[in-house]
Protein backbone atom coordinates (compact mmCIF):
# COMPACT_ATOMS: atom_id res chain seq x y z
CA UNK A 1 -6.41 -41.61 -30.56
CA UNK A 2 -3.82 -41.05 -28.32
CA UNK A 3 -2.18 -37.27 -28.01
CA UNK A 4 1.27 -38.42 -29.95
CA UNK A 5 -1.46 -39.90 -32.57
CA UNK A 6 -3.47 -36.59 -32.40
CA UNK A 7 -0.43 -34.54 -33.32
CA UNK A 8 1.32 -36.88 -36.02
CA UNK A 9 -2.33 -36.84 -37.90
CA UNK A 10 -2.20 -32.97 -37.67
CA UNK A 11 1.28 -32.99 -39.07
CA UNK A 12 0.37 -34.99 -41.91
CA UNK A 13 -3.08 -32.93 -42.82
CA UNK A 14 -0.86 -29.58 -42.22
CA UNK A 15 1.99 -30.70 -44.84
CA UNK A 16 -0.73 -31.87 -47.36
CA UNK A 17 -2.43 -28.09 -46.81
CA UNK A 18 1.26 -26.83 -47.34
CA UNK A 19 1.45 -27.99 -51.07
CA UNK A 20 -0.64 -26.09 -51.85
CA UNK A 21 0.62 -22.52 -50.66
CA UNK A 22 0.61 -20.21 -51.83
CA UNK A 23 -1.24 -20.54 -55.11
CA UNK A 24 -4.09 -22.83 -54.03
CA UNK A 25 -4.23 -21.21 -50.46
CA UNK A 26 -8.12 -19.84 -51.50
CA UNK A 27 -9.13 -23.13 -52.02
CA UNK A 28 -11.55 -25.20 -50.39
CA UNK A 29 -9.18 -28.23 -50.28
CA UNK A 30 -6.75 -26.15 -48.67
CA UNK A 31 -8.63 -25.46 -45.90
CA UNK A 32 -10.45 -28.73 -45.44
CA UNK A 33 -6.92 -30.27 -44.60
CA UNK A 34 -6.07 -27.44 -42.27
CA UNK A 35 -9.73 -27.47 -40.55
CA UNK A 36 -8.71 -31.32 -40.21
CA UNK A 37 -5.79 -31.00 -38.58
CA UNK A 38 -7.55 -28.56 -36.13
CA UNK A 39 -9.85 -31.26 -35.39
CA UNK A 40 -7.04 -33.66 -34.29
CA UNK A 41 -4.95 -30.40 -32.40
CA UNK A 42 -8.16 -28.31 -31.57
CA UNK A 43 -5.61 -25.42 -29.88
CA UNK A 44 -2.79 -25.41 -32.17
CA UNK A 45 -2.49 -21.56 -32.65
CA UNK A 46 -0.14 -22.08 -36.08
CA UNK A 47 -2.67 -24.11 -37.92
CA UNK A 48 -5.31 -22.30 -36.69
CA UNK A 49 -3.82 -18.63 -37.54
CA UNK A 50 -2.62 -20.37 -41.20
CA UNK A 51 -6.20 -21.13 -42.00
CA UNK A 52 -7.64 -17.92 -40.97
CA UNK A 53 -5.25 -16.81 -43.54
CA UNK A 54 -7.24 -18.94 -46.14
CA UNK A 55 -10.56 -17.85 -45.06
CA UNK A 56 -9.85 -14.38 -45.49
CA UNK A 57 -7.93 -14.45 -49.10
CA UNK A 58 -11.53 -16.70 -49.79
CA UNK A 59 -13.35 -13.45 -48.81
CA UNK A 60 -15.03 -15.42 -45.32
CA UNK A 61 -13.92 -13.17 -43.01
CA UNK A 62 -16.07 -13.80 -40.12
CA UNK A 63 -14.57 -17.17 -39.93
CA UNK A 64 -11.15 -15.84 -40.61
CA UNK A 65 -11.48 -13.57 -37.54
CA UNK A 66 -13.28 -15.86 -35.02
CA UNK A 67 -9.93 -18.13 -35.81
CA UNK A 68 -7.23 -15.69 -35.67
CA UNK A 69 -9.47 -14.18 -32.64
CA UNK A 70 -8.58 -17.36 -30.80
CA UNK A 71 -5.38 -17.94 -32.07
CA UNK A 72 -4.80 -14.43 -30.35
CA UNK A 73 -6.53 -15.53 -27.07
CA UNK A 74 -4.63 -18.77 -26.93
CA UNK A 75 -1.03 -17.14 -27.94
CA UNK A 76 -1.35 -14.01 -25.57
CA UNK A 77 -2.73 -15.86 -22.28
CA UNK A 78 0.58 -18.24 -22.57
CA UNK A 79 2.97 -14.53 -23.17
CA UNK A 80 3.51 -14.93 -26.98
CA UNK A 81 2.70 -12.76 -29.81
CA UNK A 82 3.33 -14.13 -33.00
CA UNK A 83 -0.83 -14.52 -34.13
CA UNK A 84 -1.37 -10.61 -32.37
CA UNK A 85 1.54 -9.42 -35.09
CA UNK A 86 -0.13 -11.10 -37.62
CA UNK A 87 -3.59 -9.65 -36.47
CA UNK A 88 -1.79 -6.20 -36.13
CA UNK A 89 -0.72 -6.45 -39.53
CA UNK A 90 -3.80 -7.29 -41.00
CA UNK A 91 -5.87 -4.61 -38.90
CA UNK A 92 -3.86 -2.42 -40.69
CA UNK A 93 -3.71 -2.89 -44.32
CA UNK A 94 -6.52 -5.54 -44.92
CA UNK A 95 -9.11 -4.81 -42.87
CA UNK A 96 -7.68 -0.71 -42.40
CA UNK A 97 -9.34 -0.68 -38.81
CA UNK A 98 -6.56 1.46 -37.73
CA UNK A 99 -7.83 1.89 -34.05
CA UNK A 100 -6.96 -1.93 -33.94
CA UNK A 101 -4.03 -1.71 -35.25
CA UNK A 102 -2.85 0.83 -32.38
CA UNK A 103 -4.14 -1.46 -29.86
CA UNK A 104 -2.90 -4.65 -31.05
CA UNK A 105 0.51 -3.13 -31.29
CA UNK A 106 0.97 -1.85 -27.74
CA UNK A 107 -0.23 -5.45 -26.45
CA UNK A 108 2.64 -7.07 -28.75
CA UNK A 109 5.09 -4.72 -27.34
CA UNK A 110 3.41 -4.66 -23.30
CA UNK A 111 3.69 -8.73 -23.70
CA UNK A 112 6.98 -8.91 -25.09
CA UNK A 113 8.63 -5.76 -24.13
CA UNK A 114 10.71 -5.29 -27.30
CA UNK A 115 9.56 -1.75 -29.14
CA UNK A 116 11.64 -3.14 -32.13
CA UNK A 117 9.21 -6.22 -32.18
CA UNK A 118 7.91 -7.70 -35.70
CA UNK A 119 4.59 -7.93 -36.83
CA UNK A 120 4.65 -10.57 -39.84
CA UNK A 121 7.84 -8.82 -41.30
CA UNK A 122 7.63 -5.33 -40.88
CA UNK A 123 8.67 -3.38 -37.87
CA UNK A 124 5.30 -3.23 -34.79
CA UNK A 125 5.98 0.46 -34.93
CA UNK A 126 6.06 1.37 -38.77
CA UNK A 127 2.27 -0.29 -38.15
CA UNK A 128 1.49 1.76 -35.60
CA UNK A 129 2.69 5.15 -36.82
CA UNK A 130 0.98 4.40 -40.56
CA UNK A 131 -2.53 3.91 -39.06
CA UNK A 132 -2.17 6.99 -36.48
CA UNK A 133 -1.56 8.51 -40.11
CA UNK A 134 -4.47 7.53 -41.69
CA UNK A 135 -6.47 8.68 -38.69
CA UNK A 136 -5.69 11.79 -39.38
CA UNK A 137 -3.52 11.70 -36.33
CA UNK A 138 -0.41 13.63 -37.81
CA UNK A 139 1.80 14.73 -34.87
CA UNK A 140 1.29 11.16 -32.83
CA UNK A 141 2.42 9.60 -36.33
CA UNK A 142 5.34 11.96 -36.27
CA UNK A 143 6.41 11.17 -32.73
CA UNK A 144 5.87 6.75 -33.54
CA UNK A 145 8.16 7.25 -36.43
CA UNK A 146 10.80 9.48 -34.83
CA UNK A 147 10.42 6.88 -31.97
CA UNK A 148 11.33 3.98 -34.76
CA UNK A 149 14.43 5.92 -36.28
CA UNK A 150 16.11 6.43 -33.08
CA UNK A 151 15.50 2.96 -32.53
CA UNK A 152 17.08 2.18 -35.56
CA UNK A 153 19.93 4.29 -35.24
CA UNK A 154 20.84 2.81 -31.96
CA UNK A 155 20.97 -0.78 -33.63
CA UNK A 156 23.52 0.77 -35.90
CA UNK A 157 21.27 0.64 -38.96
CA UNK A 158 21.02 3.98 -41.54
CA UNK A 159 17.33 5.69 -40.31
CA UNK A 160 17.44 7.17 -44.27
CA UNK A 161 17.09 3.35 -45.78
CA UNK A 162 13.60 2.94 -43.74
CA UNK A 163 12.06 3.98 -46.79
CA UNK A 164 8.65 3.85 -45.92
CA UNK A 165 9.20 5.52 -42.24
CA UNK A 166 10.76 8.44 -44.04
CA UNK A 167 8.33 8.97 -46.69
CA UNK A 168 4.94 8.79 -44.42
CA UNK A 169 7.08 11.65 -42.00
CA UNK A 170 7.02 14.13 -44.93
CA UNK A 171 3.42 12.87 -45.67
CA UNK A 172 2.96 13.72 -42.09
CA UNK A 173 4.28 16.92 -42.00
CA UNK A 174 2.80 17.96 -45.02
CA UNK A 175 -0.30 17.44 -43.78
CA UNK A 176 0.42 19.59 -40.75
CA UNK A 177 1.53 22.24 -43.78
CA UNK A 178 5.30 22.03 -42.45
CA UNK A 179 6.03 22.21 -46.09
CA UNK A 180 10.34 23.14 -45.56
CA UNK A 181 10.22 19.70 -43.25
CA UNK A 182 8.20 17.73 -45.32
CA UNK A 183 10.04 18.52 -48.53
CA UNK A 184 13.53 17.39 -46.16
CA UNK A 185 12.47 14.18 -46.11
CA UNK A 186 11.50 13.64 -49.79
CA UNK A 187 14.91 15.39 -51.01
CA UNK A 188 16.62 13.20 -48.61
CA UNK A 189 15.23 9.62 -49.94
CA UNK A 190 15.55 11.37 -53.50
CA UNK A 191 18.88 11.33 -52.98
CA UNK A 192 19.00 7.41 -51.67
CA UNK A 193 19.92 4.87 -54.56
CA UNK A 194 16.24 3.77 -54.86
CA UNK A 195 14.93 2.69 -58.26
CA UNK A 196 11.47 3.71 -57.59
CA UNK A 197 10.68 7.12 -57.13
CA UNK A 198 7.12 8.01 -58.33
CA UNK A 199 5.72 8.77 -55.37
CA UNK A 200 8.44 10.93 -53.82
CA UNK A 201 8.24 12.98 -56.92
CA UNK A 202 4.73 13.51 -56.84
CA UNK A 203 4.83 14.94 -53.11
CA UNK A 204 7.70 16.89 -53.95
CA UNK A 205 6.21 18.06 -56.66
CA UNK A 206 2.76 19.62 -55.06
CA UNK A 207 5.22 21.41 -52.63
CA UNK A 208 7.29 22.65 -55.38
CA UNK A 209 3.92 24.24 -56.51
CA UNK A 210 2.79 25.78 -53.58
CA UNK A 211 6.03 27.06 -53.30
CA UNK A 212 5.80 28.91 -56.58
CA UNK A 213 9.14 26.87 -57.44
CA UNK A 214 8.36 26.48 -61.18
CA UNK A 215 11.39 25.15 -62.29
């Protein structure tokens, strides 16, 4: 087949695939159309990172990484990111290989020089600074998500609506035993019209107690 034919046959096998996402995206069917299209479009880095996406949710994760692996490799040598901010993301709260995470997100940001980058819908730094948290790596997570506020603040947005920047900082700090800075933070997204606030609560709550606050 010609390339035009190559790419039209792809097209077709990808949009077949398609019907079926999200709620059949673990089955096999699903993946034999996008494994088919990769056959007619061996390099095309969006089919190929969509059905690594399949192969993991189906629990095959060797294949899903030796795909997304070269969706990386094929994306980064021509300067783009988009399968490395997918990878990042994954690293990070699939896989929790948090070393990864950190190095996939300084490539995304060396390549496309943009600290405010993506990765598959959350900010590249919020990434980064979670999985220096949960490498025990307090005062590094500190600095990424101070780093990420002042980035938001220049873009005009409110730093207090990144919820989840906020609350890891006064995780952060806690853990450091700052307990006056920590407790800032929670009081301050208290205080933000959120309807969810479990979690804030329960942090606030421990310091509350080692603060001898009964009340």
């Amino acid at each position: 087949l010609s390339t035009d034919e190559r790419a039209k046959l792809a097209d077709c096998y990808h949009e077949e695939s398609m019907k079926f996402n999200p709620w059949f995206q673990t089955g096999k069917l699903h993946r034999t159309y996008k494994d088919s299209a990769l056959l007619a479009v061996p390099n095309h880095v969006e089919y190929m990172q969509r059905a690594s996406y399949s192969y993991k949710k189906a629990g095959e994760h060797i294949k899903a990484m030796e795909m997304l692996n070269k969706a990386v490799a094929i994306d980064t040598a021509n300067g783009k990111t988009a399968a490395l901010e997918y990878k990042a993301w994954s690293m990070l709260y699939f896989y929790r290989d948090y070393e990864s995470t950190i190095k996939d997100v300084d490539k995304v940001i060396e390549i496309s020089k943009l600290p405010y980058k993506a990765c598959h819908g959350e900010s590249c730094l919020l990434l980064k600074a979670q999985a220096y948290y949960q490498l025990g790596e307090y005062k590094k997570a500190i600095e990424t998500f101070d780093y990420l506020l002042k980035i938001l603040k220049e873009q005009g947005v409110n730093p207090k609506d990144d919820f989840l920047s906020n609350f890891y900082l006064a995780r952060s700090y806690f853990k450091l035993n700052d307990l006056d800075k920590s407790l800032f933070y929670l009081e301050e997204q208290l205080a933000m019209p959120y309807s969810v606030k479990a979690e804030l609560n329960f942090y606030a709550g421990q310091i509350y107690v080692l603060k001898n606050d009964k009340e």
